[in-house]
PDB file of N, CA and C in Angstrom:
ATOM      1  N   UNK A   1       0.829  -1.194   0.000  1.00  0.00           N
ATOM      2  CA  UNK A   1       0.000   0.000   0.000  1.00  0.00           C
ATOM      3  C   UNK A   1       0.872   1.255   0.000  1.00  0.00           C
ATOM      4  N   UNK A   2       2.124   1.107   1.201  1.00  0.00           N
ATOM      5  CA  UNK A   2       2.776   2.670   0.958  1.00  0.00           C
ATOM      6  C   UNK A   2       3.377   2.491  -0.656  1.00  0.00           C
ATOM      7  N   UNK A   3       4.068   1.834  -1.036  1.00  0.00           N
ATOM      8  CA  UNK A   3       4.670   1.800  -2.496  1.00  0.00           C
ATOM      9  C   UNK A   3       3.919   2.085  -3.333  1.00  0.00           C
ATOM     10  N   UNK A   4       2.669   2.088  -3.246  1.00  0.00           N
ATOM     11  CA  UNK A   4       1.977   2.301  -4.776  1.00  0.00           C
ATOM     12  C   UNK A   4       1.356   3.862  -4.338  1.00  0.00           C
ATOM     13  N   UNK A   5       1.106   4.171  -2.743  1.00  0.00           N
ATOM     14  CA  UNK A   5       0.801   5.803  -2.287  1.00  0.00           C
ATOM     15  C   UNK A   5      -1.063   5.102  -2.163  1.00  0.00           C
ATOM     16  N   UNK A   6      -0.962   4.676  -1.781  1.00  0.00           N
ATOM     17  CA  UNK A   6      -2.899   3.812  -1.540  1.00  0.00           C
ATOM     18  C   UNK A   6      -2.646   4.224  -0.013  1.00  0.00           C
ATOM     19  N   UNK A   7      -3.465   5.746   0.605  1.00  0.00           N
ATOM     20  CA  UNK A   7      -3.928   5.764   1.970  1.00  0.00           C
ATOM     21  C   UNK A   7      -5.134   4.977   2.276  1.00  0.00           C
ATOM     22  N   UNK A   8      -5.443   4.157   1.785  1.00  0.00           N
ATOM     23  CA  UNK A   8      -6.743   3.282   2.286  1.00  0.00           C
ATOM     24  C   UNK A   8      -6.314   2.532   3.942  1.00  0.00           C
ATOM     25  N   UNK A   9      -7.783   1.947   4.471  1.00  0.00           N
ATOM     26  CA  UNK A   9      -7.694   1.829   5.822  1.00  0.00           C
ATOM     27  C   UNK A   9      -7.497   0.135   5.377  1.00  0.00           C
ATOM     28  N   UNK A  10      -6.626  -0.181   6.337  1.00  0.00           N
ATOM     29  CA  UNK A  10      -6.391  -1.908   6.627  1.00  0.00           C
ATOM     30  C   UNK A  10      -6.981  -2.009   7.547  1.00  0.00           C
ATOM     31  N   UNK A  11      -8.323  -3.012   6.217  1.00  0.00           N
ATOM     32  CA  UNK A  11      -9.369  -3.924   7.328  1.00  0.00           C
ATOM     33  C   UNK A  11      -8.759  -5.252   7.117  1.00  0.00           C
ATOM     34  N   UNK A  12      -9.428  -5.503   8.650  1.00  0.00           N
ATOM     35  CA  UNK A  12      -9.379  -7.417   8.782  1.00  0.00           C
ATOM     36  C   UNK A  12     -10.167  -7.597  10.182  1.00  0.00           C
ATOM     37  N   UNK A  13      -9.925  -8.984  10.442  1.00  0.00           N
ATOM     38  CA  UNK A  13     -11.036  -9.346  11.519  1.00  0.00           C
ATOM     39  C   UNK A  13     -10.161  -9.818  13.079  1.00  0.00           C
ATOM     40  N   UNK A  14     -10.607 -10.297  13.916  1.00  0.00           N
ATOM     41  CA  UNK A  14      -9.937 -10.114  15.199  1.00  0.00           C
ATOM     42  C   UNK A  14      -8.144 -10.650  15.363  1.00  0.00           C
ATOM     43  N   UNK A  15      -7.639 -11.196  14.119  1.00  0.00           N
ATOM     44  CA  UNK A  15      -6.316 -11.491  14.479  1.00  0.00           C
ATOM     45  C   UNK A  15      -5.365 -10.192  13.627  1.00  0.00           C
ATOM     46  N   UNK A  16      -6.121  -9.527  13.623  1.00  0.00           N
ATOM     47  CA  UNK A  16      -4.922  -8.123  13.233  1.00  0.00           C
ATOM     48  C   UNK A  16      -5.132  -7.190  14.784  1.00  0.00           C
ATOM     49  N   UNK A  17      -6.245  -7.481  15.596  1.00  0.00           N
ATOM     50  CA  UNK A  17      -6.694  -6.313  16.572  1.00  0.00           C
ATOM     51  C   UNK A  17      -5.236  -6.775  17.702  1.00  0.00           C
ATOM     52  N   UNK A  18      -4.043  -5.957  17.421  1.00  0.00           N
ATOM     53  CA  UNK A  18      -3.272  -6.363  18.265  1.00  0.00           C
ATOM     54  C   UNK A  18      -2.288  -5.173  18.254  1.00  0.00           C
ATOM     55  N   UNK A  19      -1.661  -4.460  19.536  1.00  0.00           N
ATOM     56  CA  UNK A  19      -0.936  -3.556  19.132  1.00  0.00           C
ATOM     57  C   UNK A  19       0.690  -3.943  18.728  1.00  0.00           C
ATOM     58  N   UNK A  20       0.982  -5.328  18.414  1.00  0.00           N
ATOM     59  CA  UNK A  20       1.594  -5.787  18.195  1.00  0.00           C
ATOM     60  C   UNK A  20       1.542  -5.316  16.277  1.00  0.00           C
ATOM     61  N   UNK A  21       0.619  -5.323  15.615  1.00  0.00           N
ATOM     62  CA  UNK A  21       0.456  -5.136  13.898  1.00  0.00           C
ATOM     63  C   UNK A  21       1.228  -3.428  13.542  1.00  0.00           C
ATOM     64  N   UNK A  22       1.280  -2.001  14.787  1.00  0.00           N
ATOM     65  CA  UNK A  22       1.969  -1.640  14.146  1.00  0.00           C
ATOM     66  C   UNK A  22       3.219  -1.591  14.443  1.00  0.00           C
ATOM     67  N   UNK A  23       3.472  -2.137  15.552  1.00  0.00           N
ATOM     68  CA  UNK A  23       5.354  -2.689  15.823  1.00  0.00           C
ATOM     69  C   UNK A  23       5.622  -3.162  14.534  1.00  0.00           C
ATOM     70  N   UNK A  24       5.154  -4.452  14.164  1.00  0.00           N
ATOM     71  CA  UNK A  24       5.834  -5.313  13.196  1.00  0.00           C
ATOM     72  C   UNK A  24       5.858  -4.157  11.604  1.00  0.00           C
ATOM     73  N   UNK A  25       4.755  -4.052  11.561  1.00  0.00           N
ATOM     74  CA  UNK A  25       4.690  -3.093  10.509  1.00  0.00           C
ATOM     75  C   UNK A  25       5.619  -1.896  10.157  1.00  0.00           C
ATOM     76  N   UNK A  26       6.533  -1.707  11.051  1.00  0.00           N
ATOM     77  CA  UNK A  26       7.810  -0.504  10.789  1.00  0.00           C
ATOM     78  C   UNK A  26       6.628   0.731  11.006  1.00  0.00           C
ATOM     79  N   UNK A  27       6.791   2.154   9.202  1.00  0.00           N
ATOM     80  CA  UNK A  27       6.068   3.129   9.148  1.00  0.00           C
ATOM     81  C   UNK A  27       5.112   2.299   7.765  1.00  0.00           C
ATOM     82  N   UNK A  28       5.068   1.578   7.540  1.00  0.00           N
ATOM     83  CA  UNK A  28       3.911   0.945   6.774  1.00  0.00           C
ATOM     84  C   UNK A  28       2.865   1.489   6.888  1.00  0.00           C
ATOM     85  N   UNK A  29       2.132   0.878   7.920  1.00  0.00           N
ATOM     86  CA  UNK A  29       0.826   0.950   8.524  1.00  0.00           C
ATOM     87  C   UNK A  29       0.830   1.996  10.017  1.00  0.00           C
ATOM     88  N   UNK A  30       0.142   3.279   9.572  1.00  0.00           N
ATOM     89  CA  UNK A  30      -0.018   4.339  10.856  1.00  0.00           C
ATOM     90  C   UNK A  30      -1.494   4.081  11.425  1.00  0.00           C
ATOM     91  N   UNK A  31      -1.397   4.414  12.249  1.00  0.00           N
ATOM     92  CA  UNK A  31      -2.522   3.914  13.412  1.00  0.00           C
ATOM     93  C   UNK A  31      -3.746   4.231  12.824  1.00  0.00           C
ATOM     94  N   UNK A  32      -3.950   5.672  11.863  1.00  0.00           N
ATOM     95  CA  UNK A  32      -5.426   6.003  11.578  1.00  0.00           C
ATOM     96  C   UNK A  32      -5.909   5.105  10.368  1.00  0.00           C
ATOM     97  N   UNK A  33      -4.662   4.105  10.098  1.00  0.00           N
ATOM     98  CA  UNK A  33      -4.999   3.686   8.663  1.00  0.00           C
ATOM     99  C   UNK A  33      -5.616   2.013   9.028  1.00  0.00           C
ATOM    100  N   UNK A  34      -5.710   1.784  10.224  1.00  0.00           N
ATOM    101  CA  UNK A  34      -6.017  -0.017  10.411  1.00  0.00           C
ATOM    102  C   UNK A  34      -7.448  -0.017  10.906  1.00  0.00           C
ATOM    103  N   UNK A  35      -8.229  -0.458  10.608  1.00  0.00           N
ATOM    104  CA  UNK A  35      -9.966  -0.735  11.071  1.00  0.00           C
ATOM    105  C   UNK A  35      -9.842  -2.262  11.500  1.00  0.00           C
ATOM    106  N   UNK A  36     -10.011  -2.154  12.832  1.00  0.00           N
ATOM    107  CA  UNK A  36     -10.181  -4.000  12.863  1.00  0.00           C
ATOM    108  C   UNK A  36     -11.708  -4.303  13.337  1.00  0.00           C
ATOM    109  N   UNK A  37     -12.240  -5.381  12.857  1.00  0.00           N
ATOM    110  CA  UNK A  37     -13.622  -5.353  13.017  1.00  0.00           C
ATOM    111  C   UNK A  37     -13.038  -6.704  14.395  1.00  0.00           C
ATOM    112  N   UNK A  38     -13.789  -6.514  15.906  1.00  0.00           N
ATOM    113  CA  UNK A  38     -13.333  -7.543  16.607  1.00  0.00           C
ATOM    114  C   UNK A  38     -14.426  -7.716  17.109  1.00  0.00           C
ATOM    115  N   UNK A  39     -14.600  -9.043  17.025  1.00  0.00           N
ATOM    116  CA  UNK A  39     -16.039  -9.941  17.833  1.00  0.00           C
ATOM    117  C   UNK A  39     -16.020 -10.216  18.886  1.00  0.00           C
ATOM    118  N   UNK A  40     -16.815  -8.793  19.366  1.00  0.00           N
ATOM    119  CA  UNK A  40     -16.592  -8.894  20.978  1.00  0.00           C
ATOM    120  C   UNK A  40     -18.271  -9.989  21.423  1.00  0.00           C
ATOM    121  N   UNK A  41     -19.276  -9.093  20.770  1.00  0.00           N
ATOM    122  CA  UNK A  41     -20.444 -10.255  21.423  1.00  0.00           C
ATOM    123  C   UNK A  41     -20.474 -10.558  22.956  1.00  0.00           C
ATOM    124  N   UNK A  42     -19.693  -9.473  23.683  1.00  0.00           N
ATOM    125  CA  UNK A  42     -20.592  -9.555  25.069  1.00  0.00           C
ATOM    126  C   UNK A  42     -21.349  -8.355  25.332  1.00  0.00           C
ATOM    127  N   UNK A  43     -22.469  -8.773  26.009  1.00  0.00           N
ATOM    128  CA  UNK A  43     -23.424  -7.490  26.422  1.00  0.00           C
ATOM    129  C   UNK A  43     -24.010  -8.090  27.561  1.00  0.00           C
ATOM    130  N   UNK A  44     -25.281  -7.032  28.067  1.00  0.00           N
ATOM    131  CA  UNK A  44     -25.871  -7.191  29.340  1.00  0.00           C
ATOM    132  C   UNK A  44     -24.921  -7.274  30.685  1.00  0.00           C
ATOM    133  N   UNK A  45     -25.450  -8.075  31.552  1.00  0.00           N
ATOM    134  CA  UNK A  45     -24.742  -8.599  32.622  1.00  0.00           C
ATOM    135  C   UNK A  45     -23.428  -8.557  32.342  1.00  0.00           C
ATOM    136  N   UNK A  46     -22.978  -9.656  31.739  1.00  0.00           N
ATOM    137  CA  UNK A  46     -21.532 -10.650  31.205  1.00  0.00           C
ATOM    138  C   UNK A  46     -20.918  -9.410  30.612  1.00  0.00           C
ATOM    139  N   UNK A  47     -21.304  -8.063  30.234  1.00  0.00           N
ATOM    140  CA  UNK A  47     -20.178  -6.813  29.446  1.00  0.00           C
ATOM    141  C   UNK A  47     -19.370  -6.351  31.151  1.00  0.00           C
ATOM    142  N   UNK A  48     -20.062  -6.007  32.597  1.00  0.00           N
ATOM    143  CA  UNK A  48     -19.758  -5.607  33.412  1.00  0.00           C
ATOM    144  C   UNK A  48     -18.271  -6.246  33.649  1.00  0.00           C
ATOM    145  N   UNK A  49     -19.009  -7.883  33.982  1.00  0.00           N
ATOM    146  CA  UNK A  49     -17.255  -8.884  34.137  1.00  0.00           C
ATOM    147  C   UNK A  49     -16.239  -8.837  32.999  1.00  0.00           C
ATOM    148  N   UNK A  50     -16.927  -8.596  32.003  1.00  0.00           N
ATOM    149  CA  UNK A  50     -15.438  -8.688  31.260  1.00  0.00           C
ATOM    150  C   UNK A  50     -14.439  -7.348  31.207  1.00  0.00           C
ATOM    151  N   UNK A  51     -15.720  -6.422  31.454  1.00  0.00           N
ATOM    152  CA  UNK A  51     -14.913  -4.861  31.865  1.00  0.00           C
ATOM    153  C   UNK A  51     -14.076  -5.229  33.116  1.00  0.00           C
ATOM    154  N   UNK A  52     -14.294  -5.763  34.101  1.00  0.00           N
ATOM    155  CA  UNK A  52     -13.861  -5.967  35.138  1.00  0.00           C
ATOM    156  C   UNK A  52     -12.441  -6.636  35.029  1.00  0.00           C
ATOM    157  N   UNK A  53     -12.507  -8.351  34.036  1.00  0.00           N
ATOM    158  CA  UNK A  53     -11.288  -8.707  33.624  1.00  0.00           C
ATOM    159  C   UNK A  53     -10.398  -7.595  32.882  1.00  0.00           C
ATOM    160  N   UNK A  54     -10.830  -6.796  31.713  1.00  0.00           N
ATOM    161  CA  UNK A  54      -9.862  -5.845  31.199  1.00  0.00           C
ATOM    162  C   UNK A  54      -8.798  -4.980  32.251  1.00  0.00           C
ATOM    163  N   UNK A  55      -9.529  -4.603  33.316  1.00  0.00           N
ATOM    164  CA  UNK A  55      -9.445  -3.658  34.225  1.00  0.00           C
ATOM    165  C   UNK A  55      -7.922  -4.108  35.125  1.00  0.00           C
ATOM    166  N   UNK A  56      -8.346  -5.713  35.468  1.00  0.00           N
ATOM    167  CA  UNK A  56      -7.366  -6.510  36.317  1.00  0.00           C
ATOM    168  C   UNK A  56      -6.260  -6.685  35.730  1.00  0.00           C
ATOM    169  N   UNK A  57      -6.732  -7.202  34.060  1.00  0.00           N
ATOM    170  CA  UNK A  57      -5.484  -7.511  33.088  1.00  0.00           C
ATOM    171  C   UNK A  57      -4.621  -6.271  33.180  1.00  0.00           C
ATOM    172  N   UNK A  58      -5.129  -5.182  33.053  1.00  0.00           N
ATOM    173  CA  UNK A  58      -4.282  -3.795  32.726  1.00  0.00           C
ATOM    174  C   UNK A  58      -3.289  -3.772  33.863  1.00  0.00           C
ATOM    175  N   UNK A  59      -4.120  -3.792  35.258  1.00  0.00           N
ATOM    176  CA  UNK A  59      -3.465  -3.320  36.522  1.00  0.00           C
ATOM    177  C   UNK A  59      -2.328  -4.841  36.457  1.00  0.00           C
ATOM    178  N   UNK A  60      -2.257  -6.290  35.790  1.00  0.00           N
ATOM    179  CA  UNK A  60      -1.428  -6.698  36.606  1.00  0.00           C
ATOM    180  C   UNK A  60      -0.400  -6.763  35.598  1.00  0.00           C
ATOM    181  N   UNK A  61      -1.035  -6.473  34.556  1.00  0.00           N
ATOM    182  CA  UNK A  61       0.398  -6.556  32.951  1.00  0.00           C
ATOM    183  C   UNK A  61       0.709  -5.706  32.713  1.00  0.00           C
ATOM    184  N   UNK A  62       0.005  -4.222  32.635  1.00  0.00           N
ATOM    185  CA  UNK A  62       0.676  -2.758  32.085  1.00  0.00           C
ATOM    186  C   UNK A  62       0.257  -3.230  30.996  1.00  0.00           C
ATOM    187  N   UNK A  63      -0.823  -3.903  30.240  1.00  0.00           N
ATOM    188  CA  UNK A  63      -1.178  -3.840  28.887  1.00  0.00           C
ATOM    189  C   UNK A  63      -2.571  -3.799  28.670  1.00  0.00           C
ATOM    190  N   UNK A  64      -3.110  -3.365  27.574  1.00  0.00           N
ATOM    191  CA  UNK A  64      -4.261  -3.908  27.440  1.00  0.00           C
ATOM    192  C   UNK A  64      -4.770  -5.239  26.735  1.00  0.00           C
ATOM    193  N   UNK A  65      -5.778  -5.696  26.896  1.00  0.00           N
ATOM    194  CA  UNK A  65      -6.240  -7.133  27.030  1.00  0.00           C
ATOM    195  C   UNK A  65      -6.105  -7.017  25.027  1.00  0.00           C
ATOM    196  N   UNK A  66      -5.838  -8.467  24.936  1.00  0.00           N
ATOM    197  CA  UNK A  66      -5.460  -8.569  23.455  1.00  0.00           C
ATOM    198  C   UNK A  66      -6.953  -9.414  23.090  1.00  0.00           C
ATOM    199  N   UNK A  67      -7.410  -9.253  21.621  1.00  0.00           N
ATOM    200  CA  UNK A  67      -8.217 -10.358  21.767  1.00  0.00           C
ATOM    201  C   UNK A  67      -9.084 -11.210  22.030  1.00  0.00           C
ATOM    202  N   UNK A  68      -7.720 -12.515  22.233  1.00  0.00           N
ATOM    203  CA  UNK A  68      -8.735 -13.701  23.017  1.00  0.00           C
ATOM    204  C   UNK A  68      -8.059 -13.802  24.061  1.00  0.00           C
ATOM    205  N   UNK A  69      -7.682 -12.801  24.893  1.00  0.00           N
ATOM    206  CA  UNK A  69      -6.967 -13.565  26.586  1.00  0.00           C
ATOM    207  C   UNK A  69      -8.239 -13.313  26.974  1.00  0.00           C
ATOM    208  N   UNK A  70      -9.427 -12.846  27.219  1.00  0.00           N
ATOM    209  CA  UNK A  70     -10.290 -13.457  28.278  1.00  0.00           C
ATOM    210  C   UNK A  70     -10.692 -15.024  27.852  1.00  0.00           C
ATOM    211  N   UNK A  71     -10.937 -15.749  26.630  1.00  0.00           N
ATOM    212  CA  UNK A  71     -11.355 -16.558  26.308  1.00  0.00           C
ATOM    213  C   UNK A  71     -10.192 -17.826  26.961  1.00  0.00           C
ATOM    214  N   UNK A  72      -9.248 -17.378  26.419  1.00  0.00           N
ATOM    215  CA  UNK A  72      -7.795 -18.182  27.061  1.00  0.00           C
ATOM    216  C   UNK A  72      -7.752 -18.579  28.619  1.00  0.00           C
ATOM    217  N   UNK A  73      -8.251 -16.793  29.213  1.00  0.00           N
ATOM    218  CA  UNK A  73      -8.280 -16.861  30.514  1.00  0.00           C
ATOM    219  C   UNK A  73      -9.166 -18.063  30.968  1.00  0.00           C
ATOM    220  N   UNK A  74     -10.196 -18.019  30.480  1.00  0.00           N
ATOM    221  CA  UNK A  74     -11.577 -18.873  31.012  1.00  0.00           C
ATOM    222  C   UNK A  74     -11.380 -20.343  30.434  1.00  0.00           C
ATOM    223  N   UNK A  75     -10.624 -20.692  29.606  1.00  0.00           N
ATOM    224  CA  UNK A  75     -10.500 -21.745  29.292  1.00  0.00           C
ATOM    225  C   UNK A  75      -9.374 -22.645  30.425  1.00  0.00           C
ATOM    226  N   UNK A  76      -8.367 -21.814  30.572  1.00  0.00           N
ATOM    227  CA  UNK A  76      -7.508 -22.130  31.608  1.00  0.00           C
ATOM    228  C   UNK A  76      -8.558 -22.939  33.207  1.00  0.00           C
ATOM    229  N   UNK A  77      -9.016 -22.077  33.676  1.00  0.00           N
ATOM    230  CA  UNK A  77     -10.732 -21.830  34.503  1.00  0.00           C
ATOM    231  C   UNK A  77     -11.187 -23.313  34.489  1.00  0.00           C
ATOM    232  N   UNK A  78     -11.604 -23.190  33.562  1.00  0.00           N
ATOM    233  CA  UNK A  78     -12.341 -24.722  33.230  1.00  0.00           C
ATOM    234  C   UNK A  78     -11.365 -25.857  33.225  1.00  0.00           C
ATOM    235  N   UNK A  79     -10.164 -25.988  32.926  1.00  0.00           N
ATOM    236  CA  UNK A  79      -8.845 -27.005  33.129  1.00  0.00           C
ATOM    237  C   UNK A  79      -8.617 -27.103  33.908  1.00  0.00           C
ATOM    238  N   UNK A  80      -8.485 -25.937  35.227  1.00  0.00           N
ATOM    239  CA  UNK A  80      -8.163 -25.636  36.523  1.00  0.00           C
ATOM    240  C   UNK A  80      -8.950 -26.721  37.026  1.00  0.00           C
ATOM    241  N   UNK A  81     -10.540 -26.415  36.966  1.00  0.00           N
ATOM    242  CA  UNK A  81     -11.476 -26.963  37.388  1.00  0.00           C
ATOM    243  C   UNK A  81     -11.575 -28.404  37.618  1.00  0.00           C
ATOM    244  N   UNK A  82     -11.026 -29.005  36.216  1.00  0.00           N
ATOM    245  CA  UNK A  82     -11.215 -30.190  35.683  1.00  0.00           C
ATOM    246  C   UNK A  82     -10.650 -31.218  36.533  1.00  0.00           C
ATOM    247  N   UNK A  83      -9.489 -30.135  36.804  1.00  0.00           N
ATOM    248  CA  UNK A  83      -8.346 -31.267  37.330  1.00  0.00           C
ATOM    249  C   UNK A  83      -8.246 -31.779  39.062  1.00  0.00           C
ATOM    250  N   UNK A  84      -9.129 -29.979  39.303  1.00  0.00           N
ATOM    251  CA  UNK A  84      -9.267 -30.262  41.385  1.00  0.00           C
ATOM    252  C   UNK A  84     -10.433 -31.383  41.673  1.00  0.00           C
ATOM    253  N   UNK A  85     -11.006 -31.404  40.568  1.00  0.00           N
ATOM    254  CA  UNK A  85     -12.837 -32.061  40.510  1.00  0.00           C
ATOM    255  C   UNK A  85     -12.091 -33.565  40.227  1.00  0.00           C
ATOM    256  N   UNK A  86     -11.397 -34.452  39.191  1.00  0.00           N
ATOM    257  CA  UNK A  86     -10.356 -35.148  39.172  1.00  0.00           C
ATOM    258  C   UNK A  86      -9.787 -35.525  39.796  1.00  0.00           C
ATOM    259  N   UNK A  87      -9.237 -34.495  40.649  1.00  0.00           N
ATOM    260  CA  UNK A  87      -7.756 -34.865  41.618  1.00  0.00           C
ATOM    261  C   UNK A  87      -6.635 -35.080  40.863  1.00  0.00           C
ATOM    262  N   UNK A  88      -6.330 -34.899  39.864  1.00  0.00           N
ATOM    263  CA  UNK A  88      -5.222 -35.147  39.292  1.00  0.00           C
ATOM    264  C   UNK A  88      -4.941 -34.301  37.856  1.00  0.00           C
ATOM    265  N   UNK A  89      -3.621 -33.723  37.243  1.00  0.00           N
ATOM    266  CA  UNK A  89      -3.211 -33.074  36.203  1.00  0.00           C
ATOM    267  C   UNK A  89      -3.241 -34.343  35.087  1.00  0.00           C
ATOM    268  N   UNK A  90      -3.441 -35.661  35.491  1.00  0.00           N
ATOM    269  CA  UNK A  90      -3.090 -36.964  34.190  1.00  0.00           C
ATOM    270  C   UNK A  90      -4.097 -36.518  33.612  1.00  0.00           C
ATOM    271  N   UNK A  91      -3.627 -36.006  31.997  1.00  0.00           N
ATOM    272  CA  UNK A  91      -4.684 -36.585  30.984  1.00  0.00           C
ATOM    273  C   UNK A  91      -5.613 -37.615  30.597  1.00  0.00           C
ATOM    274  N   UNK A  92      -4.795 -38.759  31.088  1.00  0.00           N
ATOM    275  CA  UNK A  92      -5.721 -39.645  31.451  1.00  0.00           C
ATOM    276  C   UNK A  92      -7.393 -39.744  32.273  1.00  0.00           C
TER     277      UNK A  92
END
């Protein structure tokens, strides 16, 4: 896009939403030029907690939440779970 002089906006869908795309990108890609469409799909109730996770993530990383770390987070959650309910880490 800079080589040919195309200011158009770089769209894509939740694996560009990372502030990692304009590190890698050098002066390529400037911040007003990236649209990421990200599927958030929480509302009601369930928008409060996940504001809440963003909030924790920030205060304990100095970053903001990428993504899928709440999904990661909660998946972890449920493994956690799996294994005290189990008694044991064996895959088995």
């Amino acid at each position: 896009m800079k080589s040919l002089c195309i200011r158009a906006k770089f769209m894509g869908g939740d694996g560009i939403c990372s502030t990692e795309l304009l590190k890698v990108s050098g002066d390529v890609i400037a911040e007003d030029m990236v649209f990421c469409a990200e599927a958030d799909g929480v509302e009601g109730e369930a928008r409060a907690d996940l504001d809440a996770f963003k909030t924790r993530f920030k205060t304990q990383y100095g970053a903001d939440v990428q993504v899928y770390a709440s999904y990661g987070h909660d998946a972890v959650k449920v493994l956690v779970a799996a294994m005290v309910k189990a008694e044991s880490a064996d895959p088995a």
